[in-house]
PDB file of N, CA and C in Angstrom:
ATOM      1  N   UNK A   1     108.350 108.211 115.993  1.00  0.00           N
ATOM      2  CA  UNK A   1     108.913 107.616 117.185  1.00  0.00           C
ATOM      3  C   UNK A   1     109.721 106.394 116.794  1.00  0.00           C
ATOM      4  N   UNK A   2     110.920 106.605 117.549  1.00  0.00           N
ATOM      5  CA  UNK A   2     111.760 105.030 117.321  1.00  0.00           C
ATOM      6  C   UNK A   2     110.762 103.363 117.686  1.00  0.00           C
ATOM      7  N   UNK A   3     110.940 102.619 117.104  1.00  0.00           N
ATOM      8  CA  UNK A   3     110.394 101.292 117.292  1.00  0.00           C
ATOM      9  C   UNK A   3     111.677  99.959 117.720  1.00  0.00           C
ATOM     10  N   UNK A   4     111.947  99.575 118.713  1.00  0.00           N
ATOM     11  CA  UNK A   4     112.546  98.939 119.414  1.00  0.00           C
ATOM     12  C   UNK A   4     112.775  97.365 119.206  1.00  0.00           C
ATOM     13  N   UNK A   5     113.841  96.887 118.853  1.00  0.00           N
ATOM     14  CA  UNK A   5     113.353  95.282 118.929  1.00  0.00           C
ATOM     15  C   UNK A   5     113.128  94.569 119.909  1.00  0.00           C
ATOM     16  N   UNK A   6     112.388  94.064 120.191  1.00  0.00           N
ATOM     17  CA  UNK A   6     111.291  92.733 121.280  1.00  0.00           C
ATOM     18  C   UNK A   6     112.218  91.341 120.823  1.00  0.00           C
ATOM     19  N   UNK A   7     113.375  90.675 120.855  1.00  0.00           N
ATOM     20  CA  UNK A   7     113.662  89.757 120.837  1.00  0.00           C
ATOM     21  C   UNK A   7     114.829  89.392 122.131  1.00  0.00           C
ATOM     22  N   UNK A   8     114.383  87.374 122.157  1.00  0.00           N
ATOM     23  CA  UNK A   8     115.041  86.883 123.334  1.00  0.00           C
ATOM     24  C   UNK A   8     116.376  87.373 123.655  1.00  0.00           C
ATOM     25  N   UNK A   9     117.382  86.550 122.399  1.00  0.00           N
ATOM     26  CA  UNK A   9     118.691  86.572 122.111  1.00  0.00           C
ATOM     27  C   UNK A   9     118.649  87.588 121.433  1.00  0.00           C
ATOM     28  N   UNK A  10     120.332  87.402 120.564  1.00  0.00           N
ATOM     29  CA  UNK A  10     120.717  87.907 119.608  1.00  0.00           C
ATOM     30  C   UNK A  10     119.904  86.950 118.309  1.00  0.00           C
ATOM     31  N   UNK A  11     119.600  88.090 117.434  1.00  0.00           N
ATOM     32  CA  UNK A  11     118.813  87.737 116.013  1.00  0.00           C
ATOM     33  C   UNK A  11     119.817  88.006 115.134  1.00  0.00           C
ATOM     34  N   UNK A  12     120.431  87.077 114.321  1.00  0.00           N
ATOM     35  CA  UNK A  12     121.273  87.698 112.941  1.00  0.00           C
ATOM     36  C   UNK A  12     120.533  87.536 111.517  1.00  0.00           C
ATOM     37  N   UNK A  13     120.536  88.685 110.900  1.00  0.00           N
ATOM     38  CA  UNK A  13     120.081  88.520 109.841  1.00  0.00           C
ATOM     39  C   UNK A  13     121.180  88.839 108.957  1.00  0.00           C
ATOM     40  N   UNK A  14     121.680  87.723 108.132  1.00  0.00           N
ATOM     41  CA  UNK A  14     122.566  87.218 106.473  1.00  0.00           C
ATOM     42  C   UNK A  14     122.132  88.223 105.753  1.00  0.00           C
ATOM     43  N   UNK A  15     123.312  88.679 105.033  1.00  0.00           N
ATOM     44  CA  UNK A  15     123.366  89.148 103.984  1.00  0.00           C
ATOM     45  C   UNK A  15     121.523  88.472 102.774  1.00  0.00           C
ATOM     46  N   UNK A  16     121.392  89.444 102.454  1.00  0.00           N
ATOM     47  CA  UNK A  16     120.227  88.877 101.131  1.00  0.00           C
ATOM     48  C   UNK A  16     118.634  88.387 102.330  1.00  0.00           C
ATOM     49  N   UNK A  17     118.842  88.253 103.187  1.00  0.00           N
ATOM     50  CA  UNK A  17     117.988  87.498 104.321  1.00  0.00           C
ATOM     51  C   UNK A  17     117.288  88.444 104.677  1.00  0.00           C
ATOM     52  N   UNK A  18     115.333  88.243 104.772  1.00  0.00           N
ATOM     53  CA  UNK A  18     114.207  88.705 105.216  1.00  0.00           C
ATOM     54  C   UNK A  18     114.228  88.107 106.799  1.00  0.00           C
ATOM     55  N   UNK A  19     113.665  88.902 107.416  1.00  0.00           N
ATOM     56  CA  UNK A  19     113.571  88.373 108.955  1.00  0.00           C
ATOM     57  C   UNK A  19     112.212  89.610 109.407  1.00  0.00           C
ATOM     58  N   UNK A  20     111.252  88.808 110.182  1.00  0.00           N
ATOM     59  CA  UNK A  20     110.147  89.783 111.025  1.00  0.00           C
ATOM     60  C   UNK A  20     110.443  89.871 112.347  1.00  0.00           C
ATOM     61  N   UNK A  21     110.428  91.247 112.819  1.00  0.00           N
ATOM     62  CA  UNK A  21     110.880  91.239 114.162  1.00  0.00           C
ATOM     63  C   UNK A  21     110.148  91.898 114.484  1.00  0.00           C
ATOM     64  N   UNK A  22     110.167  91.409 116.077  1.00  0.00           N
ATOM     65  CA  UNK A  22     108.964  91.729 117.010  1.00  0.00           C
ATOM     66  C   UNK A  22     108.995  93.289 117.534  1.00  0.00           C
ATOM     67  N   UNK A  23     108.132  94.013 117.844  1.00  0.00           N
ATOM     68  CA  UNK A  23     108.543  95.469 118.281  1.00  0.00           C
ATOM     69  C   UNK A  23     107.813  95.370 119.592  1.00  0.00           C
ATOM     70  N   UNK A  24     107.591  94.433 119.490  1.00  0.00           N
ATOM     71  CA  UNK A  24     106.605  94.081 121.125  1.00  0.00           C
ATOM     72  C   UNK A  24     105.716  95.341 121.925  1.00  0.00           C
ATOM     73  N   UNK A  25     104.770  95.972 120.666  1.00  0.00           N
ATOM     74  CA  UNK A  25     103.833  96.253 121.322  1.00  0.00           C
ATOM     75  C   UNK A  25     102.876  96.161 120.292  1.00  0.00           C
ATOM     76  N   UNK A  26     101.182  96.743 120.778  1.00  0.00           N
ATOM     77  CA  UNK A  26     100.088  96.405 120.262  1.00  0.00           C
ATOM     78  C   UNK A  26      99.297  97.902 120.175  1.00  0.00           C
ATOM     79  N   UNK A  27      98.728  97.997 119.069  1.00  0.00           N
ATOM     80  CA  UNK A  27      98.206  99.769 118.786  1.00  0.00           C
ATOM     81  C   UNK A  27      96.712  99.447 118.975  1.00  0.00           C
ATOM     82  N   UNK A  28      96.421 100.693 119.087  1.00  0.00           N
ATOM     83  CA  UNK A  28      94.972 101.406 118.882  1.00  0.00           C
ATOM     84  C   UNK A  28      95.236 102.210 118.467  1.00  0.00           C
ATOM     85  N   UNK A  29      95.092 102.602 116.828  1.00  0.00           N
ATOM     86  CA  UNK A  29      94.865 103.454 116.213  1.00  0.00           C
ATOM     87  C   UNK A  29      93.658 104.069 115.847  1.00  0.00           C
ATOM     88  N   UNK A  30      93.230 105.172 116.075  1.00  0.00           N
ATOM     89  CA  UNK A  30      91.565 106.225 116.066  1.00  0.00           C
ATOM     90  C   UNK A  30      91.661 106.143 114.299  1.00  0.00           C
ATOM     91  N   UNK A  31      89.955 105.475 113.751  1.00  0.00           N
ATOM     92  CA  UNK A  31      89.432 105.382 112.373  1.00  0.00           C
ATOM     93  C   UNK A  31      90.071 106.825 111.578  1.00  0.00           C
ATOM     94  N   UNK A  32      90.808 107.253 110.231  1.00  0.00           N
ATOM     95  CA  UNK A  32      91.295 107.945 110.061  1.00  0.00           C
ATOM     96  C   UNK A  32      92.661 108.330 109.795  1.00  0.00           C
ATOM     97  N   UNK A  33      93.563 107.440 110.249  1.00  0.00           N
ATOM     98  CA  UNK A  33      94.483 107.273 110.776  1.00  0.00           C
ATOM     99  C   UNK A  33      95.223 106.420 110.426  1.00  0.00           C
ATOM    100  N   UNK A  34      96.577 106.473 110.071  1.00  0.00           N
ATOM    101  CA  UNK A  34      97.308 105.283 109.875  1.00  0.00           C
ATOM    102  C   UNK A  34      98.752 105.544 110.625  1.00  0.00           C
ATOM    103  N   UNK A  35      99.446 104.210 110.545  1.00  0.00           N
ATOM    104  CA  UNK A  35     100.875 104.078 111.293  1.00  0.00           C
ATOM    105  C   UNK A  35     101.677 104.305 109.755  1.00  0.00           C
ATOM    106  N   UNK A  36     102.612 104.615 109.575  1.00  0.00           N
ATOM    107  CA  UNK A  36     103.548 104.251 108.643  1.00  0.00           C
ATOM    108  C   UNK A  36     104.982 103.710 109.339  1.00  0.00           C
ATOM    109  N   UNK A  37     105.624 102.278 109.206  1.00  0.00           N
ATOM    110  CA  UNK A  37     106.777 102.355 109.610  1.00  0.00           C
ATOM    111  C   UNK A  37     107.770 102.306 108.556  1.00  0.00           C
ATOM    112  N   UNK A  38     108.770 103.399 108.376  1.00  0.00           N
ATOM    113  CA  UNK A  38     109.567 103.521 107.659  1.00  0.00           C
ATOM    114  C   UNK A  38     111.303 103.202 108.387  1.00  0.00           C
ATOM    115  N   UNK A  39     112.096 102.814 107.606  1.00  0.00           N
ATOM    116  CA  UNK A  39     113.410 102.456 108.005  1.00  0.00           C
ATOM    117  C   UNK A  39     114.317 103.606 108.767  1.00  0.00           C
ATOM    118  N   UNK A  40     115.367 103.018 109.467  1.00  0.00           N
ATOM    119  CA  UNK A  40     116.646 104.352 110.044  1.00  0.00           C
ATOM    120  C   UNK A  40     117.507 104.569 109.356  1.00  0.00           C
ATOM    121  N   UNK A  41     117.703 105.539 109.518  1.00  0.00           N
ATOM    122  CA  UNK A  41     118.572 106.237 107.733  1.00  0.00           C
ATOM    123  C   UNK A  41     119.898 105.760 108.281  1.00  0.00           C
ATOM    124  N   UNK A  42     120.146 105.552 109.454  1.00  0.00           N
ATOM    125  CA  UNK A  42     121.819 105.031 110.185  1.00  0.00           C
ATOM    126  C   UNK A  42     121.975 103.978 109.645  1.00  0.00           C
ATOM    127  N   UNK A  43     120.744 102.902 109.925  1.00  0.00           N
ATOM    128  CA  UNK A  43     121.148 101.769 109.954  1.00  0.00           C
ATOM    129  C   UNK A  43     120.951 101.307 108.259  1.00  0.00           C
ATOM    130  N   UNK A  44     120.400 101.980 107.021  1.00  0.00           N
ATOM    131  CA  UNK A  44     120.399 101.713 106.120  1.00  0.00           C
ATOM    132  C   UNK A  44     121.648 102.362 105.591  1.00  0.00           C
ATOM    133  N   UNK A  45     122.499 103.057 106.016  1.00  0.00           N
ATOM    134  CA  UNK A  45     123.684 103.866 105.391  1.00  0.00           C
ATOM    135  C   UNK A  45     125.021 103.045 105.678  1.00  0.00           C
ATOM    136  N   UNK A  46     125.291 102.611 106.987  1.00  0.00           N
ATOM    137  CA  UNK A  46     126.167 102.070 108.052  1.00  0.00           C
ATOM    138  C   UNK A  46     125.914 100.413 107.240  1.00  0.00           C
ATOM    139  N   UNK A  47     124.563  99.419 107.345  1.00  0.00           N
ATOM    140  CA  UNK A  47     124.929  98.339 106.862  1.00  0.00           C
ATOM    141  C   UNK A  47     123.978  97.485 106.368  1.00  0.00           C
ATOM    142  N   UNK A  48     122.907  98.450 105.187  1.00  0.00           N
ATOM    143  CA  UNK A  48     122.448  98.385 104.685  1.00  0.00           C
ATOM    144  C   UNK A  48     120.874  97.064 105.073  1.00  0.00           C
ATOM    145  N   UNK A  49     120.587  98.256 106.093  1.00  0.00           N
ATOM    146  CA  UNK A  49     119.699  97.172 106.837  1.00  0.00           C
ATOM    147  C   UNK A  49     118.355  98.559 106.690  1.00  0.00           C
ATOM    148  N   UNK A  50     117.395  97.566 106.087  1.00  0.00           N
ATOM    149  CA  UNK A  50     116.146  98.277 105.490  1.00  0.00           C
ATOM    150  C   UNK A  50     114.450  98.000 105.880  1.00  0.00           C
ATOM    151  N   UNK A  51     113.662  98.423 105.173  1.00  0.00           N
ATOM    152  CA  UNK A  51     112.162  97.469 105.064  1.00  0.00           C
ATOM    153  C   UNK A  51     112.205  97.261 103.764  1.00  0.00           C
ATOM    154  N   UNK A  52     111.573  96.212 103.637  1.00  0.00           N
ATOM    155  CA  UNK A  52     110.956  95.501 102.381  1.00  0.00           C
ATOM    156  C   UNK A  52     110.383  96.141 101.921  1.00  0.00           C
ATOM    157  N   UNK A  53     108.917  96.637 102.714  1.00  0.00           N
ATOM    158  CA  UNK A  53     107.852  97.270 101.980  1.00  0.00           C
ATOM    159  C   UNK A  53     107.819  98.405 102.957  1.00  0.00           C
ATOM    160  N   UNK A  54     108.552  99.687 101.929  1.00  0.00           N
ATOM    161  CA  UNK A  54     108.929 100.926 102.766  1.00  0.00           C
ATOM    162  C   UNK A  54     107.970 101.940 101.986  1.00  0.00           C
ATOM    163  N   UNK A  55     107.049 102.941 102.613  1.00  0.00           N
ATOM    164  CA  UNK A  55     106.907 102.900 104.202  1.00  0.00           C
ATOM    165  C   UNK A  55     105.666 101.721 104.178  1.00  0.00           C
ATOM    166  N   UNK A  56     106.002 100.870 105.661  1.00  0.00           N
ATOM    167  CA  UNK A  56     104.691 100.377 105.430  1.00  0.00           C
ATOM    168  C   UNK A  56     103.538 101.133 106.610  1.00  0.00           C
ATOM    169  N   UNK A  57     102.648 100.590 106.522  1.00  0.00           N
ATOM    170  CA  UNK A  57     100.857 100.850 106.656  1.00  0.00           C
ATOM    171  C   UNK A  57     100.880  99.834 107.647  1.00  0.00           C
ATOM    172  N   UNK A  58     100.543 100.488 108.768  1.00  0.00           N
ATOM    173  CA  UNK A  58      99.676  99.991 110.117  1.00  0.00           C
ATOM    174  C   UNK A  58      97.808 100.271 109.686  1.00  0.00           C
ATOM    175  N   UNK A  59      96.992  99.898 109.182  1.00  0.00           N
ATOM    176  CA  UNK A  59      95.796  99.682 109.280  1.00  0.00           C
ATOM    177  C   UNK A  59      95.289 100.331 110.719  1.00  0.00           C
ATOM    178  N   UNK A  60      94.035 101.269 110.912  1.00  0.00           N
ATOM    179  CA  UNK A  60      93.367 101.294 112.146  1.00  0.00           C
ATOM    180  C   UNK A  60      92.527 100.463 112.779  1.00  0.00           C
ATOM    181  N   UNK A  61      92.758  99.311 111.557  1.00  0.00           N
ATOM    182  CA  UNK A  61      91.682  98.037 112.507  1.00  0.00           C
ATOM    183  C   UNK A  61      92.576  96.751 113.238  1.00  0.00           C
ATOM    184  N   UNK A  62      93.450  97.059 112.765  1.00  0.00           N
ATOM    185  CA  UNK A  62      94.819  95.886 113.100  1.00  0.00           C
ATOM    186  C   UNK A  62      95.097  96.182 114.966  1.00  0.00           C
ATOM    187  N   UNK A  63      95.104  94.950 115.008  1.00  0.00           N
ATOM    188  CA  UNK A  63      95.312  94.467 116.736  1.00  0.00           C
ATOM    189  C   UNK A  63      96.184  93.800 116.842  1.00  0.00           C
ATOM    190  N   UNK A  64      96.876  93.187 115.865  1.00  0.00           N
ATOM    191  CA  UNK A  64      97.455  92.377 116.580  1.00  0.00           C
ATOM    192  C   UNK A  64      99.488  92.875 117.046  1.00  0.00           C
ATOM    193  N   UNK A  65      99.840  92.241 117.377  1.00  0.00           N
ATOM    194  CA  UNK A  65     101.457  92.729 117.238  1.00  0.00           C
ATOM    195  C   UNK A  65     102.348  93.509 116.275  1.00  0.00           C
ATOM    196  N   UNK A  66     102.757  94.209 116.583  1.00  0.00           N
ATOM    197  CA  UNK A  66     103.697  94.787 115.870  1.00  0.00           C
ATOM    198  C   UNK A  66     104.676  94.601 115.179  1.00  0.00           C
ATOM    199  N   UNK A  67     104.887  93.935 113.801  1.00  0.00           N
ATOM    200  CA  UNK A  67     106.214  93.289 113.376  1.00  0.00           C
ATOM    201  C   UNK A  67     106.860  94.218 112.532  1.00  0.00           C
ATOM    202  N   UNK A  68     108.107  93.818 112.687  1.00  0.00           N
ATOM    203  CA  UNK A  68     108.841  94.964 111.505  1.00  0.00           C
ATOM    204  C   UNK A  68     109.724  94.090 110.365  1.00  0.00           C
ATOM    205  N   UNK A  69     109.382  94.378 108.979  1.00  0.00           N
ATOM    206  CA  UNK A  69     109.799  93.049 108.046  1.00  0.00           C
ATOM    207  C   UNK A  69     111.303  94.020 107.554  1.00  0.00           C
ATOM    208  N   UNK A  70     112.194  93.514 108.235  1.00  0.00           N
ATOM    209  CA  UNK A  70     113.424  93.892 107.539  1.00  0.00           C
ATOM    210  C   UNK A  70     114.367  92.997 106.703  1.00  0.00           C
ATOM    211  N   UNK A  71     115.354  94.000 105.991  1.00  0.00           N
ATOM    212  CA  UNK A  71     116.273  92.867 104.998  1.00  0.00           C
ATOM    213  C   UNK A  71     117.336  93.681 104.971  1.00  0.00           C
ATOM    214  N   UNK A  72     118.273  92.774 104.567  1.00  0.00           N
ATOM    215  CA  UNK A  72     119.931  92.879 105.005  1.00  0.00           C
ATOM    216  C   UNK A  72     120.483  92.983 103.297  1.00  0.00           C
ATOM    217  N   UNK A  73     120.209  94.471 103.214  1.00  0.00           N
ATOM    218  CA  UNK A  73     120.774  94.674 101.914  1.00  0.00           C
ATOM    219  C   UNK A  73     122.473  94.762 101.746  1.00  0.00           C
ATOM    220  N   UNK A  74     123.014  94.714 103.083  1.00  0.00           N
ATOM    221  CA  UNK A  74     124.535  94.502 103.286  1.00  0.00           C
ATOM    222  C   UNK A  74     125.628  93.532 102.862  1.00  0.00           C
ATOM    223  N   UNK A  75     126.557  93.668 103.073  1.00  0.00           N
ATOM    224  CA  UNK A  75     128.092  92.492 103.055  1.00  0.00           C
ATOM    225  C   UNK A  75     127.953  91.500 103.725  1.00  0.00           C
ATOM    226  N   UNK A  76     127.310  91.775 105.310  1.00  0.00           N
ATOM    227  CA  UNK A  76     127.830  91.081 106.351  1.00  0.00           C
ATOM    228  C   UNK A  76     126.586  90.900 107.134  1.00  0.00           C
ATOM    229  N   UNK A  77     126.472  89.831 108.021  1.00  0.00           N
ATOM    230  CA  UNK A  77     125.464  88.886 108.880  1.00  0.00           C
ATOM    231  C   UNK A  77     125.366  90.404 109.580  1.00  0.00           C
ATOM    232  N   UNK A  78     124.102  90.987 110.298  1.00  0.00           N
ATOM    233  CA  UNK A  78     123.713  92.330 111.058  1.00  0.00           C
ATOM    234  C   UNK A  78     123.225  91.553 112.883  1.00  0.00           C
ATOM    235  N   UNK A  79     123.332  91.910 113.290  1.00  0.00           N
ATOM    236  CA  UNK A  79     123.200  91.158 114.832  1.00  0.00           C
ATOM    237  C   UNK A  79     122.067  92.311 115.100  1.00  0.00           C
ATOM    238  N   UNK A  80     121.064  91.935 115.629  1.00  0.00           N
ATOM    239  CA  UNK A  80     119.805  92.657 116.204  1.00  0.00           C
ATOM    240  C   UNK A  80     119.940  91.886 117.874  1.00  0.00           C
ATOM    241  N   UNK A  81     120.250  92.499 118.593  1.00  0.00           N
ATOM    242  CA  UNK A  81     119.525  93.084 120.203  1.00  0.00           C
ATOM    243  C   UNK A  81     118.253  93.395 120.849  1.00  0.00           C
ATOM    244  N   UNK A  82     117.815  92.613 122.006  1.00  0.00           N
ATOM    245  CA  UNK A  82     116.805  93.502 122.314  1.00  0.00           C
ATOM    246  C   UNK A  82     117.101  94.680 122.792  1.00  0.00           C
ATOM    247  N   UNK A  83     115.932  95.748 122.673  1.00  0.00           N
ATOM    248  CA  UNK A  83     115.982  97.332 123.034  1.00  0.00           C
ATOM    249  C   UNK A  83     116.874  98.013 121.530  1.00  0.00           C
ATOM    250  N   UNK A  84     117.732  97.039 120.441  1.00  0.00           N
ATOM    251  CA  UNK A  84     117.984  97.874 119.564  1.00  0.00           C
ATOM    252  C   UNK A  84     116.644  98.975 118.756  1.00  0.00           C
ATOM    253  N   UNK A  85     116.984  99.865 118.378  1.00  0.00           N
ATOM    254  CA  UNK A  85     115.980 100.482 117.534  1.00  0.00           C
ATOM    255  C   UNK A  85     116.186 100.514 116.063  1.00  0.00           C
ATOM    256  N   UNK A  86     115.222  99.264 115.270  1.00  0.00           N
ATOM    257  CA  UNK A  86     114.639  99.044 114.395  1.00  0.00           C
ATOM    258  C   UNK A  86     114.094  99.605 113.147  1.00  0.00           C
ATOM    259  N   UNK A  87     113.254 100.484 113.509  1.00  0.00           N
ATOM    260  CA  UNK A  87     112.321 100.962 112.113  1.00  0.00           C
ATOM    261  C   UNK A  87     111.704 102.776 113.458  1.00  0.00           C
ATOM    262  N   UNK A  88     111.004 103.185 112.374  1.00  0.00           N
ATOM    263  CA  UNK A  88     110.657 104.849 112.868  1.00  0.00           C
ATOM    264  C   UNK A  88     109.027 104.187 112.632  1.00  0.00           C
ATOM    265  N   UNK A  89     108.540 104.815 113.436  1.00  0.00           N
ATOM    266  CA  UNK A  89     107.333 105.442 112.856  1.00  0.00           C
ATOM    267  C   UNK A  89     106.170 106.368 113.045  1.00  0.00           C
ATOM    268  N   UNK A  90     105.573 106.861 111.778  1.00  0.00           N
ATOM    269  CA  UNK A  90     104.455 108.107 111.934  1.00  0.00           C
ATOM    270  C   UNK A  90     103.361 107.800 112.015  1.00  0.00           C
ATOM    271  N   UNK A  91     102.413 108.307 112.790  1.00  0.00           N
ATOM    272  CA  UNK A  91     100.938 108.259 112.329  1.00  0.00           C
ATOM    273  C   UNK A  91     100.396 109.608 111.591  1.00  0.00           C
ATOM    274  N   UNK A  92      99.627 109.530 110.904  1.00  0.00           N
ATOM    275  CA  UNK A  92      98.902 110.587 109.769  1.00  0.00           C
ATOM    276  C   UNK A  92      97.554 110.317 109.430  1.00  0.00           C
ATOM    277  N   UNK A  93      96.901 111.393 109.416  1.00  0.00           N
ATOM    278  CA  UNK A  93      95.790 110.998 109.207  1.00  0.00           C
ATOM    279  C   UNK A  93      95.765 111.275 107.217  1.00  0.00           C
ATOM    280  N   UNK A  94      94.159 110.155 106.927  1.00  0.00           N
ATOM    281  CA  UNK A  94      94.470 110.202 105.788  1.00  0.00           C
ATOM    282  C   UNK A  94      93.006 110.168 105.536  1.00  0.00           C
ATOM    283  N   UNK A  95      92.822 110.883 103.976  1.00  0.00           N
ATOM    284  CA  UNK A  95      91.570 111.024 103.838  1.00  0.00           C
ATOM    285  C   UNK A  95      90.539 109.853 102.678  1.00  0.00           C
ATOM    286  N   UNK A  96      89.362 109.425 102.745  1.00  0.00           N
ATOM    287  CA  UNK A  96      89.255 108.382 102.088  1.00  0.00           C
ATOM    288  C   UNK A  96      88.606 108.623 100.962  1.00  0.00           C
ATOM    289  N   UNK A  97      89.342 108.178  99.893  1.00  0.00           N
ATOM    290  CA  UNK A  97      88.837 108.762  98.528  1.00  0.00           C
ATOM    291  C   UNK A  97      87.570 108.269  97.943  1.00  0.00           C
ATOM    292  N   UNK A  98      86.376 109.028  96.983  1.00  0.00           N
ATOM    293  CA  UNK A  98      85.691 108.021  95.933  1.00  0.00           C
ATOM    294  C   UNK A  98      86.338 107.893  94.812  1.00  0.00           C
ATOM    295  N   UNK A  99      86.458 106.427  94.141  1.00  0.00           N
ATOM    296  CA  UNK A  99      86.317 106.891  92.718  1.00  0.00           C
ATOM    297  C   UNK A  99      85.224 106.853  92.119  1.00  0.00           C
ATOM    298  N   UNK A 100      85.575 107.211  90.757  1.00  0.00           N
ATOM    299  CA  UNK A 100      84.481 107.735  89.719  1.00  0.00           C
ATOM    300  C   UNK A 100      85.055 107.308  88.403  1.00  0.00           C
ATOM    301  N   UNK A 101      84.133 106.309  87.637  1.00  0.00           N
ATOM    302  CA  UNK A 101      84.281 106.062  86.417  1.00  0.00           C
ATOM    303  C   UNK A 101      84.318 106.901  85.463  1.00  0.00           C
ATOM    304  N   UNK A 102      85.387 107.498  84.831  1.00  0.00           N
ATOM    305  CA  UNK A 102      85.389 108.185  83.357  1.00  0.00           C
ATOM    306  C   UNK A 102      85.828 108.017  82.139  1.00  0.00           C
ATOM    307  N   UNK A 103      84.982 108.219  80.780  1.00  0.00           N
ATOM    308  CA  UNK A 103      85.894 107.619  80.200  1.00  0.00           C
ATOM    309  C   UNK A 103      87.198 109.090  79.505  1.00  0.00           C
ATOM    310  N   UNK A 104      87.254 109.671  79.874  1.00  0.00           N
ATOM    311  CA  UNK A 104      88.362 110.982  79.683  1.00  0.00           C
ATOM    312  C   UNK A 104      88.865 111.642  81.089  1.00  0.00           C
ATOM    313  N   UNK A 105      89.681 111.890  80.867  1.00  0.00           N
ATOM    314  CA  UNK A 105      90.794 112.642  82.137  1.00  0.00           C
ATOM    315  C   UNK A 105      91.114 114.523  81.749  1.00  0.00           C
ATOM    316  N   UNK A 106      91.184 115.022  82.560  1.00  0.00           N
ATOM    317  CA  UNK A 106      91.657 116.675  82.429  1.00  0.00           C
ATOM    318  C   UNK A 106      92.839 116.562  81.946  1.00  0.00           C
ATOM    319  N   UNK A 107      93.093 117.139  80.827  1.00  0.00           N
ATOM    320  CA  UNK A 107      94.802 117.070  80.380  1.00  0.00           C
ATOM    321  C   UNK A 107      95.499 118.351  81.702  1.00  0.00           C
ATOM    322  N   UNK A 108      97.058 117.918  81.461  1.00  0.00           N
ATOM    323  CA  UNK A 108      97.719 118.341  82.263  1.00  0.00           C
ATOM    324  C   UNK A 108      98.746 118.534  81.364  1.00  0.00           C
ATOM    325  N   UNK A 109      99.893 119.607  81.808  1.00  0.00           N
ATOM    326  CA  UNK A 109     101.320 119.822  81.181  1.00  0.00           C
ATOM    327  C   UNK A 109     101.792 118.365  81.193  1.00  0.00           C
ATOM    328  N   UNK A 110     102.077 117.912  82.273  1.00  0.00           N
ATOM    329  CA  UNK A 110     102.912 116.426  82.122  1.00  0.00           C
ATOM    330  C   UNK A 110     102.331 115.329  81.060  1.00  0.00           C
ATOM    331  N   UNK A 111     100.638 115.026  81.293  1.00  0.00           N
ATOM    332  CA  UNK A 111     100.129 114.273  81.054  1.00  0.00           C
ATOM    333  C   UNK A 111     100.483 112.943  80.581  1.00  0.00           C
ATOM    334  N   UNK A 112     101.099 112.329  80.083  1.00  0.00           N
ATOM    335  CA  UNK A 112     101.628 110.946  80.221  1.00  0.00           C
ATOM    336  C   UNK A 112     103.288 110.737  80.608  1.00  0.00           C
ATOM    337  N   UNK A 113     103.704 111.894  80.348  1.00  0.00           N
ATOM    338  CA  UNK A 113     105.046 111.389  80.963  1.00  0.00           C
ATOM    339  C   UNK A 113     105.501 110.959  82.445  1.00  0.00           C
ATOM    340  N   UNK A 114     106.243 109.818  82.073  1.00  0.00           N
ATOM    341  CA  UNK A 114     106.423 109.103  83.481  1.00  0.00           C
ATOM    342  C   UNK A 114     107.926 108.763  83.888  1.00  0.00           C
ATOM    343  N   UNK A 115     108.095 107.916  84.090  1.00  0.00           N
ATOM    344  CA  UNK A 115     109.622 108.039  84.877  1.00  0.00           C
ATOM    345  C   UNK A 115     111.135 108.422  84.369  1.00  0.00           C
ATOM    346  N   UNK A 116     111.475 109.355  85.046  1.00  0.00           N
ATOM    347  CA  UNK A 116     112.574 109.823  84.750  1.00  0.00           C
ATOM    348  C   UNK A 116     111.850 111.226  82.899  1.00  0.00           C
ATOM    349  N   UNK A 117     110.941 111.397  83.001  1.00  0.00           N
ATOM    350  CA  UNK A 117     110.745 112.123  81.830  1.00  0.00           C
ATOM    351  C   UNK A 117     111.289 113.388  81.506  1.00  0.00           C
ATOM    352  N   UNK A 118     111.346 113.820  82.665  1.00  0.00           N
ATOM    353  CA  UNK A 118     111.643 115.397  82.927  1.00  0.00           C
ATOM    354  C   UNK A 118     113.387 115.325  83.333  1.00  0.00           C
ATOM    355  N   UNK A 119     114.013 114.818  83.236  1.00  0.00           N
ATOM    356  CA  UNK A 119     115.284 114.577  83.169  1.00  0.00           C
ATOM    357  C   UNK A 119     115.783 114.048  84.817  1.00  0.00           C
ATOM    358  N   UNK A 120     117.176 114.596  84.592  1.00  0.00           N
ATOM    359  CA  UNK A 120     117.851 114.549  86.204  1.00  0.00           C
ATOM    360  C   UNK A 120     117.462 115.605  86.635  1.00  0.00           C
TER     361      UNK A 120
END
């Protein structure tokens, strides 16, 4: 679902510039469960307006307001509106892991290779 900005005025966020904006509402999320808000592919293509910490994690114990931490990976100052739409987001349920101390792992084909290993 789209997430909306909750602000008075106009908000500009500068080039290079972090700003939290309000989405002006408040969740109940059911134990199990998480929010993810991830960015709009428009508004990151058009003028390079993003999240920081993408996707982020709504917690099911979190009450309080809804903020959305964006940054202006763009040229130019971005003007935010209220009722503009902001950030997306999903809920998913997720399952909660144990760990377990070992001192050996199951080999795998990949097994240590890591970024970019397997080519383009």
């Amino acid at each position: 679902m789209d997430l909306y900005a909750d602000v008075g005025g106009d908000l500009v966020i500068s080039p290079g510039e972090i700003r939290c904006v309000s989405a002006g509402i408040y969740l109940s999320i059911p134990r199990g469960y998480e929010a993810e808000i991830r960015p709009r592919s428009g508004l990151a293509l058009k003028y390079g307006i993003t999240l920081v910490n993408t996707p982020g994690t709504i917690d099911s114990d979190y009450r309080g307001l809804l903020k959305i931490i964006l940054i202006n990976l763009g040229k130019d100052d971005f003007v935010i509106r209220r009722g503009d739409r902001i950030a997306q987001m999903v809920f998913k349920e997720y399952a909660r892991a144990e760990l377990v101390e070992t001192h050996a792992l199951d080999e795998t084909v990949r097994a240590q290779g890591g970024f970019g290993h397997t080519g383009i």
